[in-house]
N, C-alpha and C. Protein backbone atom coordinates (compact mmCIF):
# COMPACT_ATOMS: atom_id res chain seq x y z
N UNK A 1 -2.89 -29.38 -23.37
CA UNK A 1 -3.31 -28.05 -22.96
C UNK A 1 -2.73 -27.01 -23.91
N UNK A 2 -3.79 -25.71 -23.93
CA UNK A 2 -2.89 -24.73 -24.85
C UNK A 2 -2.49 -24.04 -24.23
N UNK A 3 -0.82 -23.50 -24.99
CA UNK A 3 -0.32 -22.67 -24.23
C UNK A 3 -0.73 -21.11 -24.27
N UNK A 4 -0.17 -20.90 -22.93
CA UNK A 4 -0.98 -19.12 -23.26
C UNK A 4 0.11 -18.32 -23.87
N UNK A 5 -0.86 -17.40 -24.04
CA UNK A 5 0.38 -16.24 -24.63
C UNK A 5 1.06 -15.27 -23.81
N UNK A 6 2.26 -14.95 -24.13
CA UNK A 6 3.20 -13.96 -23.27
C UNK A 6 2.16 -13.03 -23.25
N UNK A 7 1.89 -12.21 -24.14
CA UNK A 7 1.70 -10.57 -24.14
C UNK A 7 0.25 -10.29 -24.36
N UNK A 8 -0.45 -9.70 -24.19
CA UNK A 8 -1.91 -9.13 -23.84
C UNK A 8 -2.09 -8.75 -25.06
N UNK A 9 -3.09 -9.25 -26.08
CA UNK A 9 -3.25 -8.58 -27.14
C UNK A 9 -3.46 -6.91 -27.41
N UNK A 10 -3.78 -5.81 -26.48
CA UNK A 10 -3.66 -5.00 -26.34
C UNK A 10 -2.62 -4.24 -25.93
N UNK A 11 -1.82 -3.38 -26.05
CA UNK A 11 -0.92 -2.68 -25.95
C UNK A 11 -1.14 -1.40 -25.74
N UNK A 12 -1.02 -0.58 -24.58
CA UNK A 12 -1.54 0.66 -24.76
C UNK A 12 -0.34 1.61 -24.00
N UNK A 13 0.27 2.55 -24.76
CA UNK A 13 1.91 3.54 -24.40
C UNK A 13 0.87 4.43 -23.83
N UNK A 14 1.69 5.02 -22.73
CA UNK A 14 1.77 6.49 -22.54
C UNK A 14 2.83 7.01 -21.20
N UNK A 15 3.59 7.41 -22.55
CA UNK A 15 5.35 7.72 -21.77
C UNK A 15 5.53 9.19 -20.89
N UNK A 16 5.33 9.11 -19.85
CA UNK A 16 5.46 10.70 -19.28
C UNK A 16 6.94 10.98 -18.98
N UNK A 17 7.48 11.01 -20.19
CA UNK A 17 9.12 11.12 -20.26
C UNK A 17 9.75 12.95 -20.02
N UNK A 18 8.97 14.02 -20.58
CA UNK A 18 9.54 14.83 -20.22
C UNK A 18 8.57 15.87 -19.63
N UNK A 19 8.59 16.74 -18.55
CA UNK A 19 6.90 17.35 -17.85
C UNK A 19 6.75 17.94 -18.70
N UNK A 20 5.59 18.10 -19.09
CA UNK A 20 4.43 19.40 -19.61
C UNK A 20 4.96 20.82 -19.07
N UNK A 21 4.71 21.91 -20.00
CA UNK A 21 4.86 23.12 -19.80
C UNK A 21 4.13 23.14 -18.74
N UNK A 22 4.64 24.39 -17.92
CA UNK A 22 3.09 24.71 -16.48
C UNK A 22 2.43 25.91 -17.07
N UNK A 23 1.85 26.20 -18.26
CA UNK A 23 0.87 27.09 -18.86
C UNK A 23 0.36 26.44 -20.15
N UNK A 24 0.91 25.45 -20.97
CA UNK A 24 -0.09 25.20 -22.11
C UNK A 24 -1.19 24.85 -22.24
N UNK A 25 -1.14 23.48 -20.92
CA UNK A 25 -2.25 23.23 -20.74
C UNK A 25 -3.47 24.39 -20.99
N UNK A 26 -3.09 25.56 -20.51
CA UNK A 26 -4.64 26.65 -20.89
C UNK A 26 -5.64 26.93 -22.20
N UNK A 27 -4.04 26.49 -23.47
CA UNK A 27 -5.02 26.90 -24.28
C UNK A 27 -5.12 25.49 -25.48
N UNK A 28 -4.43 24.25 -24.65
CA UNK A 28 -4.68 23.13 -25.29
C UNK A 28 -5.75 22.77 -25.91
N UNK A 29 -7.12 23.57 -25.37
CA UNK A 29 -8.46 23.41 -25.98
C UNK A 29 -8.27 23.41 -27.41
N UNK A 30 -7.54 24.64 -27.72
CA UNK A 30 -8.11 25.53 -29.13
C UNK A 30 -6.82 24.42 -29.82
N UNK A 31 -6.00 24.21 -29.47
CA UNK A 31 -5.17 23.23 -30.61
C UNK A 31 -5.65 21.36 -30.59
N UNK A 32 -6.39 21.49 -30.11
CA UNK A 32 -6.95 20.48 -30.49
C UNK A 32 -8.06 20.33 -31.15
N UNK A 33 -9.19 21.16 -31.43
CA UNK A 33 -9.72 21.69 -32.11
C UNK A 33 -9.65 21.21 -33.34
N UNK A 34 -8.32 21.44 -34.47
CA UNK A 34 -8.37 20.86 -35.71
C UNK A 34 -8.56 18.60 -35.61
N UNK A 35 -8.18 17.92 -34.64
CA UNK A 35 -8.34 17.37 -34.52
C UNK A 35 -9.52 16.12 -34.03
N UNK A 36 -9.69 17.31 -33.14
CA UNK A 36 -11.39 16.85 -32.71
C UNK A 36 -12.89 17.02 -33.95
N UNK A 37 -12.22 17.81 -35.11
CA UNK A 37 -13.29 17.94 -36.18
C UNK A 37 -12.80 16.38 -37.00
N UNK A 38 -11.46 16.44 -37.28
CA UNK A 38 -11.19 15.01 -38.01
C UNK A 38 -11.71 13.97 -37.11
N UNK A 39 -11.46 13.75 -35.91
CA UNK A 39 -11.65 12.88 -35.12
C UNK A 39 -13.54 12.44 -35.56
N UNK A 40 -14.54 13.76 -35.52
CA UNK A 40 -15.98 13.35 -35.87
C UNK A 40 -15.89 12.68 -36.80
N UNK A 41 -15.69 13.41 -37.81
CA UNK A 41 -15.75 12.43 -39.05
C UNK A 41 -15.16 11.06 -39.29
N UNK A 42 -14.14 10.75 -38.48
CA UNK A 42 -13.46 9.55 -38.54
C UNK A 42 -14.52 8.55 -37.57
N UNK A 43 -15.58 9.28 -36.34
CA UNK A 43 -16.00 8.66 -35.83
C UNK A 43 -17.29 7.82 -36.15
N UNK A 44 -18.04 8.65 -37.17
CA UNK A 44 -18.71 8.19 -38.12
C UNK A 44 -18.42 7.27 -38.66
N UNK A 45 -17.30 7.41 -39.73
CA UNK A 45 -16.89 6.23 -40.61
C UNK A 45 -16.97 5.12 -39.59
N UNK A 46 -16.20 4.90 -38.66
CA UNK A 46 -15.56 4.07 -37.43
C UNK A 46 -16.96 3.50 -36.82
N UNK A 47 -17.82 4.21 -37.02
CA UNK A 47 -19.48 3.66 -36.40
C UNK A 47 -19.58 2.44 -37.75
N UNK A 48 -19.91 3.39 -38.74
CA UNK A 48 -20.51 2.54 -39.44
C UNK A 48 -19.80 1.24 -40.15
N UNK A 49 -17.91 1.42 -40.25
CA UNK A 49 -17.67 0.00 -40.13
C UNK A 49 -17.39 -0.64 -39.43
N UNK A 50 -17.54 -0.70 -38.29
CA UNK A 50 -18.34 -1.35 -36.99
C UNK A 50 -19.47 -2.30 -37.52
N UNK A 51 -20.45 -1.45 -37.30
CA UNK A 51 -21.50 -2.64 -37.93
C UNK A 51 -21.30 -3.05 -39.04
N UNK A 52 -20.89 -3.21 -40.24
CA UNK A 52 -19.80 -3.59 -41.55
C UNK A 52 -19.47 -4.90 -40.92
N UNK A 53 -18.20 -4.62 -39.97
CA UNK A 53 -17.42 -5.77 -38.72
C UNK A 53 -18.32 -6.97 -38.20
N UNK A 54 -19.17 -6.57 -37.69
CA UNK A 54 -20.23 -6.94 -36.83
C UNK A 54 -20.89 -8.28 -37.91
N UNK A 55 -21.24 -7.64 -38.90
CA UNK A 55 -21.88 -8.94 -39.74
C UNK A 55 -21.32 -9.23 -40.91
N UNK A 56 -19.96 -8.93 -40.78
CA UNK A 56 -18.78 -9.97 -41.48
C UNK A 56 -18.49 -10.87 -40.30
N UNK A 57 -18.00 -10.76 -38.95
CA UNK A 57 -17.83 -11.75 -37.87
C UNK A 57 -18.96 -12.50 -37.97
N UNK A 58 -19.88 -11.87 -37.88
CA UNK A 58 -20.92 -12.81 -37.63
C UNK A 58 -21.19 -14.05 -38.81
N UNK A 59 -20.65 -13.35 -39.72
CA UNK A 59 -21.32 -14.55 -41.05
C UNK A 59 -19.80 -15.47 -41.59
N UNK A 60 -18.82 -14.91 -41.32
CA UNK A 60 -17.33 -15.55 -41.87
C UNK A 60 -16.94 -15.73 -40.77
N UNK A 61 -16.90 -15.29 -39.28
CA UNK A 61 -15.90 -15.58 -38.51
C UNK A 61 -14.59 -14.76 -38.25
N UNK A 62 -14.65 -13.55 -39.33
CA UNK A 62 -13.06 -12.59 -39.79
C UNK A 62 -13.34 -11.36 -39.63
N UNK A 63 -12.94 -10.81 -38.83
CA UNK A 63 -12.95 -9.51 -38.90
C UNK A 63 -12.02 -8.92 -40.08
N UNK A 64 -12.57 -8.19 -41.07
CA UNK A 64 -11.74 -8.14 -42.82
C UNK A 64 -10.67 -6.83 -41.89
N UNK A 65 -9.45 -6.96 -42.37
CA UNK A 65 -8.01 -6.82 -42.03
C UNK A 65 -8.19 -5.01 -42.10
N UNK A 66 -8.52 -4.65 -43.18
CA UNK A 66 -8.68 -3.36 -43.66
C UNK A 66 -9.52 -2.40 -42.70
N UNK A 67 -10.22 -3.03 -42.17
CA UNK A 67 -11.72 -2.63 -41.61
C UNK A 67 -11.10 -2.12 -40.16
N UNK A 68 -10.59 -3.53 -39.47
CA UNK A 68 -9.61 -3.48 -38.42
C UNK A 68 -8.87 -2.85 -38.11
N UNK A 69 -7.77 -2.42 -39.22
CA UNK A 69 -6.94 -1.91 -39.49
C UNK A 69 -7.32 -0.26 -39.28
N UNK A 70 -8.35 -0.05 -39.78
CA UNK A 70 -8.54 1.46 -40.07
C UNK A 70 -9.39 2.03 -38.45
N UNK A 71 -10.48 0.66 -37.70
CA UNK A 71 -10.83 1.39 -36.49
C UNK A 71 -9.69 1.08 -35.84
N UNK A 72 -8.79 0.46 -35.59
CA UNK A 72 -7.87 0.62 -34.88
C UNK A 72 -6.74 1.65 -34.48
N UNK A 73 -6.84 2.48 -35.96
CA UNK A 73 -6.34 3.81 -36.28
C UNK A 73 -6.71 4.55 -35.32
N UNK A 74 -8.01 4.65 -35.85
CA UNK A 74 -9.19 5.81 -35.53
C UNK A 74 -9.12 5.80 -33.93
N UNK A 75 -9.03 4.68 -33.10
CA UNK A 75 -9.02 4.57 -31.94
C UNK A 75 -7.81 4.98 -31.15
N UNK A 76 -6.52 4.81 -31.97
CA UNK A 76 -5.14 5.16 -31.72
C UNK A 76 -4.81 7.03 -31.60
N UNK A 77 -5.41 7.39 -32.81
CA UNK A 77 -5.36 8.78 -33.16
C UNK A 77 -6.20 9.60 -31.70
N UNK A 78 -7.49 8.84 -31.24
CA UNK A 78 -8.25 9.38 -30.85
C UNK A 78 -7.15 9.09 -29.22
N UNK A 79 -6.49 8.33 -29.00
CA UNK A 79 -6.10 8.02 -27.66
C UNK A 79 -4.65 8.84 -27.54
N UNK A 80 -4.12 9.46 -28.86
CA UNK A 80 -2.75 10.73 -28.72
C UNK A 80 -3.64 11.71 -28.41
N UNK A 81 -4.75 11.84 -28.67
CA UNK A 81 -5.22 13.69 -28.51
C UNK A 81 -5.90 13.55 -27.70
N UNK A 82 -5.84 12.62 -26.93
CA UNK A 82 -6.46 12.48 -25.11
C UNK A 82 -5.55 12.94 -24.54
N UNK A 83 -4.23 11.59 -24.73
CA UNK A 83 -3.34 11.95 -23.66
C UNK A 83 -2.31 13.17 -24.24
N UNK A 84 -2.29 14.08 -25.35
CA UNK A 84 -2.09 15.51 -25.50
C UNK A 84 -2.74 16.17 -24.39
N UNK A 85 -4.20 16.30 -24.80
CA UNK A 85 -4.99 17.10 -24.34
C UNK A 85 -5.60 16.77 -22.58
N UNK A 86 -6.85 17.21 -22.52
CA UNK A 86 -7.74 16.84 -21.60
C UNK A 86 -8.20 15.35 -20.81
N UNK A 87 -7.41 15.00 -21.61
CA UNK A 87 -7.47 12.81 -21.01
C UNK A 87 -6.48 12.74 -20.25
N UNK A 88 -5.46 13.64 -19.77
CA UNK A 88 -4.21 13.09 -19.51
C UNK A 88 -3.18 14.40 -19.25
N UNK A 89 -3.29 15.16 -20.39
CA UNK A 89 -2.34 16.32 -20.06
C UNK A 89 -0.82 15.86 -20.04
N UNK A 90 -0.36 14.62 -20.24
CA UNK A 90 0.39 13.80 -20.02
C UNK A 90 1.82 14.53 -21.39
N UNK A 91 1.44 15.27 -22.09
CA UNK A 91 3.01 15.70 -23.11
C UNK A 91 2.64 16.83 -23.89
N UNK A 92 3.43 17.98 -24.11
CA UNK A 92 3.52 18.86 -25.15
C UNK A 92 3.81 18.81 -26.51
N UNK A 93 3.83 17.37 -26.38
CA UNK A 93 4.26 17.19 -28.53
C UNK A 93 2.97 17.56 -29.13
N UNK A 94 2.64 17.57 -30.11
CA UNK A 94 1.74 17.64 -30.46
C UNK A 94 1.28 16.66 -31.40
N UNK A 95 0.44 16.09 -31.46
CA UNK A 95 -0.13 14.54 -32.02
C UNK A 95 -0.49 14.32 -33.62
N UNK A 96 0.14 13.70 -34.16
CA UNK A 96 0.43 13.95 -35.69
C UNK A 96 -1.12 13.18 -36.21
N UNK A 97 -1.47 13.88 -37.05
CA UNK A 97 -2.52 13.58 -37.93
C UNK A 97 -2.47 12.15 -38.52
N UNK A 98 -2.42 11.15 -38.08
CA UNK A 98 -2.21 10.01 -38.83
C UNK A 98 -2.84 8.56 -37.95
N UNK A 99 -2.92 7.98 -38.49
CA UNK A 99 -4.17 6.56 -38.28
C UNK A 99 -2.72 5.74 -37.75
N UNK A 100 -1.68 5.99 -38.15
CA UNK A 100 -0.85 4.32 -38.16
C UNK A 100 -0.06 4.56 -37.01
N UNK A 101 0.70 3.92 -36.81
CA UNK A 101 1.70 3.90 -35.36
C UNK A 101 3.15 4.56 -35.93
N UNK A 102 3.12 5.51 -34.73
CA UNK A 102 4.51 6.31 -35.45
C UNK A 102 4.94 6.28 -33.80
N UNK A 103 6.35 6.97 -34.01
CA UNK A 103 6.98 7.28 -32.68
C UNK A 103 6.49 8.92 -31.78
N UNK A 104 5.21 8.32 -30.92
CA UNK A 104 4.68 9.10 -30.08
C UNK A 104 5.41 9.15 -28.84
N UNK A 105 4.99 10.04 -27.51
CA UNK A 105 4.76 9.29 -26.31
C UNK A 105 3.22 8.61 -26.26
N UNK A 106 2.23 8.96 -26.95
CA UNK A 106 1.13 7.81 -26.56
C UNK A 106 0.91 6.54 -28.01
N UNK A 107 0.72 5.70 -27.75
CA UNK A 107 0.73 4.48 -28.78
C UNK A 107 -0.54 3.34 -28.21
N UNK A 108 -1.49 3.00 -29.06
CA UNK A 108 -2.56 1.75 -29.18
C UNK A 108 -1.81 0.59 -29.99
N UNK A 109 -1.26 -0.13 -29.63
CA UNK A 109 -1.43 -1.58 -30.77
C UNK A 109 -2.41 -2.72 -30.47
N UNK A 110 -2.82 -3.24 -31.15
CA UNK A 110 -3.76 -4.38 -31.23
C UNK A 110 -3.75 -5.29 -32.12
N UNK A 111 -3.51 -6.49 -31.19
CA UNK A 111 -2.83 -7.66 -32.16
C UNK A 111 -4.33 -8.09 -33.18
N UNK A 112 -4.13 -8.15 -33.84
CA UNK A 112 -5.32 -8.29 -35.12
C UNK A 112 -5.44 -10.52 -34.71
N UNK A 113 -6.97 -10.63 -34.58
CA UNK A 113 -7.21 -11.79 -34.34
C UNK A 113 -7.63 -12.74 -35.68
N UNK A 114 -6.85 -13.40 -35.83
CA UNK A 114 -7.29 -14.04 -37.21
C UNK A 114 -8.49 -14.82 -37.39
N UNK A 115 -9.09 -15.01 -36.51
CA UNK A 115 -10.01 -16.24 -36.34
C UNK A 115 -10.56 -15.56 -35.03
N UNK A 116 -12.30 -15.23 -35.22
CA UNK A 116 -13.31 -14.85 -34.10
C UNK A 116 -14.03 -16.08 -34.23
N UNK A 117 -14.78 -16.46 -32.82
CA UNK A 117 -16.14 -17.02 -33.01
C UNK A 117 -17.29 -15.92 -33.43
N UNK A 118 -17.82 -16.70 -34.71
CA UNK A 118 -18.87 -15.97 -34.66
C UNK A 118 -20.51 -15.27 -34.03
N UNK A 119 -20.53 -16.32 -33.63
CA UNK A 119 -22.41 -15.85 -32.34
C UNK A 119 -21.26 -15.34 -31.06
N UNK A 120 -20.41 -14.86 -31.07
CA UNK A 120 -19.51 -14.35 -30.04
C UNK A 120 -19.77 -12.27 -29.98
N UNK A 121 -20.51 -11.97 -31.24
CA UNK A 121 -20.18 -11.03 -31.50
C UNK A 121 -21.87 -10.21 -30.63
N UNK A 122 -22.74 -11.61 -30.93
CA UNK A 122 -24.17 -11.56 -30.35
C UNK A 122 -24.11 -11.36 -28.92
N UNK A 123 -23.23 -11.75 -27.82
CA UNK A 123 -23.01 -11.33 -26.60
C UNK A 123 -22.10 -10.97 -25.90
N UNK A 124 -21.23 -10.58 -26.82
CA UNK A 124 -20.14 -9.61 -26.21
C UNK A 124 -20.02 -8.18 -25.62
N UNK A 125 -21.28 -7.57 -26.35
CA UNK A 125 -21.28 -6.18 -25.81
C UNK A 125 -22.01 -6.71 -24.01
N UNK A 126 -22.56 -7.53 -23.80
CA UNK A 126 -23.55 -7.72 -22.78
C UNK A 126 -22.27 -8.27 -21.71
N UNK A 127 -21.38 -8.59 -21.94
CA UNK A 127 -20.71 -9.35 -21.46
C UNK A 127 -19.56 -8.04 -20.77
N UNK A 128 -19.66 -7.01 -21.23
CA UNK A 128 -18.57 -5.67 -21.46
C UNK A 128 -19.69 -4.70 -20.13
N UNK A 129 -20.85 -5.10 -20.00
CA UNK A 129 -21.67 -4.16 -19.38
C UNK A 129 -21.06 -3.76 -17.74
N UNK A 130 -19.88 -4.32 -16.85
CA UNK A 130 -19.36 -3.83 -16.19
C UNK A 130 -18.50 -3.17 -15.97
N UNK A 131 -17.74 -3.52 -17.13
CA UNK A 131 -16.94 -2.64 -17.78
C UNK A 131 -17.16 -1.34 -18.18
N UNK A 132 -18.06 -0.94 -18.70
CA UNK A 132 -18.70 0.26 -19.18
C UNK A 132 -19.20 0.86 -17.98
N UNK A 133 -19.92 0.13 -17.23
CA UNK A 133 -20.20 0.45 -15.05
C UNK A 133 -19.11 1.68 -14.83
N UNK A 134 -17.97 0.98 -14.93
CA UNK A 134 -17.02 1.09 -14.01
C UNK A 134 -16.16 2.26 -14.99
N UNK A 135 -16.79 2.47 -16.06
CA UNK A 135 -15.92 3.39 -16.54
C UNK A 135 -17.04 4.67 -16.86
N UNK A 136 -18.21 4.91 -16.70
CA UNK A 136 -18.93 5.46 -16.53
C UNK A 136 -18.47 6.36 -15.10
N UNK A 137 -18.26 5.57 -14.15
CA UNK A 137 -17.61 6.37 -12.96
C UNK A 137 -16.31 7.02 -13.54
N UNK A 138 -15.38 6.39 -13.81
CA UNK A 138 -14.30 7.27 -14.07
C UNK A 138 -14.28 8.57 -14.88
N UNK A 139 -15.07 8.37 -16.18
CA UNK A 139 -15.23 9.05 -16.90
C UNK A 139 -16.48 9.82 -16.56
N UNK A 140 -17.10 9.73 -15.95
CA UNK A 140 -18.26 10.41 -16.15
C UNK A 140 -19.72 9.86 -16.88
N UNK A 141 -20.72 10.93 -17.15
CA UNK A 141 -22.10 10.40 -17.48
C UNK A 141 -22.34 11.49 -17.62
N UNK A 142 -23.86 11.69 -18.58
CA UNK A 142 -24.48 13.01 -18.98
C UNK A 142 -25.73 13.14 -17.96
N UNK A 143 -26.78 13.01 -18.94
CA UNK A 143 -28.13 13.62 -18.63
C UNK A 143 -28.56 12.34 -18.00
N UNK A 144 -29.63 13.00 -16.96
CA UNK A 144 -30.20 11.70 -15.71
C UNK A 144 -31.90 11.34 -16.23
N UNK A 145 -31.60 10.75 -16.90
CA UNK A 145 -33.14 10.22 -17.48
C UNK A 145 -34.16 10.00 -16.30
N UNK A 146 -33.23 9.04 -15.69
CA UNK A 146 -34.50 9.26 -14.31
C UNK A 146 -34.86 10.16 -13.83
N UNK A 147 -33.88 10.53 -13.20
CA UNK A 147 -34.57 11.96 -12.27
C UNK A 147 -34.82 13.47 -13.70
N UNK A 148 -34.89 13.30 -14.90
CA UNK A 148 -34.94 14.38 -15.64
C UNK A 148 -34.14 15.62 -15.41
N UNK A 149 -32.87 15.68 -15.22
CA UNK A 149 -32.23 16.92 -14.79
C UNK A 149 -31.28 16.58 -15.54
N UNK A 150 -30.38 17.82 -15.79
CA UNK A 150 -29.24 18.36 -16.69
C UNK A 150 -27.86 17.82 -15.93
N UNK A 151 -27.85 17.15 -14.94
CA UNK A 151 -26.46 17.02 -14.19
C UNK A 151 -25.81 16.36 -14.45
N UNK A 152 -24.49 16.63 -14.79
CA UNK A 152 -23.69 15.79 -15.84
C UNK A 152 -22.40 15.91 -14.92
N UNK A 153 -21.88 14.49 -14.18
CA UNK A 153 -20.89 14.27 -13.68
C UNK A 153 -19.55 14.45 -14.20
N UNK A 154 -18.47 15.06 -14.25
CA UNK A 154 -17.34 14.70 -15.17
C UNK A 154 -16.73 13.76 -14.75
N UNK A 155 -17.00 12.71 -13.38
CA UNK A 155 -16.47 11.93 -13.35
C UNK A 155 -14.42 11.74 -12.76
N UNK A 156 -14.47 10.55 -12.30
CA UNK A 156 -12.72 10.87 -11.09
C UNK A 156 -11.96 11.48 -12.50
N UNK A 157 -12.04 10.97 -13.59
CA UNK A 157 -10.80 11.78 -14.75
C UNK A 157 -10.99 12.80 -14.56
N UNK A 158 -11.84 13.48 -14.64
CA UNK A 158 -11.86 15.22 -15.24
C UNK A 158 -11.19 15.49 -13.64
N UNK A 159 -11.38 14.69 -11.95
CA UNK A 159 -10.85 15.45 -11.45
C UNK A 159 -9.56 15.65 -10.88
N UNK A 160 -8.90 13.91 -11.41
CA UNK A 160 -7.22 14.17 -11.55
C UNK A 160 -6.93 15.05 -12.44
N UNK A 161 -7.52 15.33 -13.79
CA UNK A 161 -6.73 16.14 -14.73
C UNK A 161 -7.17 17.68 -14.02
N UNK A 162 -7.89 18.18 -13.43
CA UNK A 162 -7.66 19.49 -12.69
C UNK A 162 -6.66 19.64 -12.00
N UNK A 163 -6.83 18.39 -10.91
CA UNK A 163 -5.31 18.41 -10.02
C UNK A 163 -4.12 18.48 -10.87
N UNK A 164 -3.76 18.06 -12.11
CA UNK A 164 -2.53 17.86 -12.69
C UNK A 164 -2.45 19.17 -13.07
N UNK A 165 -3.72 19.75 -13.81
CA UNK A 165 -3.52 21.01 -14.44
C UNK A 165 -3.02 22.15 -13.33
N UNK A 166 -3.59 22.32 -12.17
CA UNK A 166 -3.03 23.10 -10.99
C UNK A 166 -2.01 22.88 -10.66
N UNK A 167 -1.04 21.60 -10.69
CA UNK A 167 -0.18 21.24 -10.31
C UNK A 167 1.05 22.14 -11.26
N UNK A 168 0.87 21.54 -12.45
CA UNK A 168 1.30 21.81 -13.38
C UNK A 168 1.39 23.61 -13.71
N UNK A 169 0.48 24.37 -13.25
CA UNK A 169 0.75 25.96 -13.48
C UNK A 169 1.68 26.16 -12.38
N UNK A 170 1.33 25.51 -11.06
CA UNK A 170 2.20 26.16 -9.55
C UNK A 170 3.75 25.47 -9.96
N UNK A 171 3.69 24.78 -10.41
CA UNK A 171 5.08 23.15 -10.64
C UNK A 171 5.95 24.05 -11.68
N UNK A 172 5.10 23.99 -12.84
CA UNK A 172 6.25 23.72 -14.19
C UNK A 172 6.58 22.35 -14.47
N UNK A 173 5.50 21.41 -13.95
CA UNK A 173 5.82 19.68 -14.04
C UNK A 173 6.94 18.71 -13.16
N UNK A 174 7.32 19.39 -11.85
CA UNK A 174 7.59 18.97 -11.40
C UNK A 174 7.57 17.61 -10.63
N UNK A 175 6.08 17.73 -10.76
CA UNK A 175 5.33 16.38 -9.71
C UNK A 175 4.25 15.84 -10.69
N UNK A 176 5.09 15.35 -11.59
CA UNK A 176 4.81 14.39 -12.88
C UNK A 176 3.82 13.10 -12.45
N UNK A 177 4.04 13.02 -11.58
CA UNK A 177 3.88 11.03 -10.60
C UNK A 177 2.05 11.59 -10.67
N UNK A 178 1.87 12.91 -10.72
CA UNK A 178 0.40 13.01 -10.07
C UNK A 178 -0.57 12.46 -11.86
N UNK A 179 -0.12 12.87 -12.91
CA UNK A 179 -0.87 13.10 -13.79
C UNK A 179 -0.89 11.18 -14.18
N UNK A 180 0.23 10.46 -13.91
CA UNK A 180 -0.06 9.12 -14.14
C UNK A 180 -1.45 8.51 -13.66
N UNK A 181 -1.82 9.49 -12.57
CA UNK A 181 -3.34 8.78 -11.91
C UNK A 181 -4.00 9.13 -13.05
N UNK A 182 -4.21 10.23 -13.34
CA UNK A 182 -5.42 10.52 -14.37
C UNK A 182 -5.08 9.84 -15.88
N UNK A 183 -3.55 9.50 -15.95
CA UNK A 183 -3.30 8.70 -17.35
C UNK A 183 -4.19 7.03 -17.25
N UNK A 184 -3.94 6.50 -15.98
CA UNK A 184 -4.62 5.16 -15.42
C UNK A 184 -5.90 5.16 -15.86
N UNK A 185 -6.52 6.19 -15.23
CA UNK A 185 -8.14 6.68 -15.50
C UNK A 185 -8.44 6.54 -16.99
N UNK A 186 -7.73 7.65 -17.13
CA UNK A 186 -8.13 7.80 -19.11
C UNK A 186 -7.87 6.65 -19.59
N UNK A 187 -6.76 5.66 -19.47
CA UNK A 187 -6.71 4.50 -20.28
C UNK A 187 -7.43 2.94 -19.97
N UNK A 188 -8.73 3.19 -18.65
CA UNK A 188 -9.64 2.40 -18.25
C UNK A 188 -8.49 1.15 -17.29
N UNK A 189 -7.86 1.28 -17.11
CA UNK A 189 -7.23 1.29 -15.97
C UNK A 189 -5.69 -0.23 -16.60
N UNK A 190 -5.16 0.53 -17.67
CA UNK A 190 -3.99 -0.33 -18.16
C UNK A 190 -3.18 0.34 -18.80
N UNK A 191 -2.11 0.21 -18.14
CA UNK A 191 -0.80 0.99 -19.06
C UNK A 191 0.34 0.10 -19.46
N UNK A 192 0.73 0.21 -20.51
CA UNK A 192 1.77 -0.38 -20.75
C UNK A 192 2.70 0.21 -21.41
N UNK A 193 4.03 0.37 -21.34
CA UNK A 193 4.93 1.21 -21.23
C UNK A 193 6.27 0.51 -22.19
């Protein structure tokens, strides 16, 4: 038999070590801002070597190290200026411009797999489709194709992070324990610490 492994190839920080101001939250929008423009452009790149990924797995079996390496960044960067911002509200540092793992309170690692099956890559997204269900609720959904209307849910995150944000102006961060719900939410429901 093989043995399993201790640790979850995924790793995902988010340290609510010291409270949030009870007013930044207000204008957290606008400082995130410089980030959310890098973030597009990184999301692009991050699309397109994706499919790059996609039919290197598919034809070698390897996801190429570099490739990995860099959406894994992109995904890391993008998961500090959540839990900065509007994902979480979860710390006042402010989230350093950088792809690699530094000493945050929020952190992504991902153990890099040396060896994929390849026709694995052909039904994996199909295989993820409850997953995406279930985080569609948390997160939200846009426009209702069916019924043709503009109503766009924000979903249970957007409405712990109100509660935290109210909490947080009346508090001064006192009642820290509340924003971990909406950290759960934002991180599709795994924390590791």
């Amino acid at each position: 038999m093989a043995k399993e492994k201790d640790t979850y190839p995924v790793q995902l920080k988010g340290e609510l070590s010291e409270p949030p101001s009870n007013a930044l939250w207000l204008v957290k929008w606008l400082l995130v801002i410089p980030h959310i423009i890098v973030l597009c452009f990184l999301g692009i790149a991050f699309a397109f070597l994706t499919i790059i990924a996609f039919f290197a797995i598919l034809f070698t079996g390897r996801y190429p190290r570099s490739l990995f390496d860099f959406n894994v960044g992109v995904m890391r960067w993008a998961w500090r200026v959540s839990f900065y911002g509007y994902g979480a509200l979860g710390t006042d540092n402010y989230p350093p411009f950088s792809l690699e793992s530094i000493e945050y309170p929020a952190d992504l690692q991902i153990e890099y797999p040396e060896k994929l099956k390849n026709w694995m890559v052909l039904v994996k997204w199909f295989l993820a489709i409850p997953h995406y269900a279930i985080l569609a609720a948390l997160i939200g959904w846009g426009y209702n194709y069916t019924a043709h209307t503009e109503y766009a849910f924000g979903g249970l995150l957007w409405v712990l992070v109100a509660i935290v944000a109210v909490v947080l102006l009346f508090t001064g961060g006192n009642t820290i324990r509340t924003s971990s719900s909406s950290l759960w939410a934002s991180s599709g429901g795994r924390i590791v610490s």
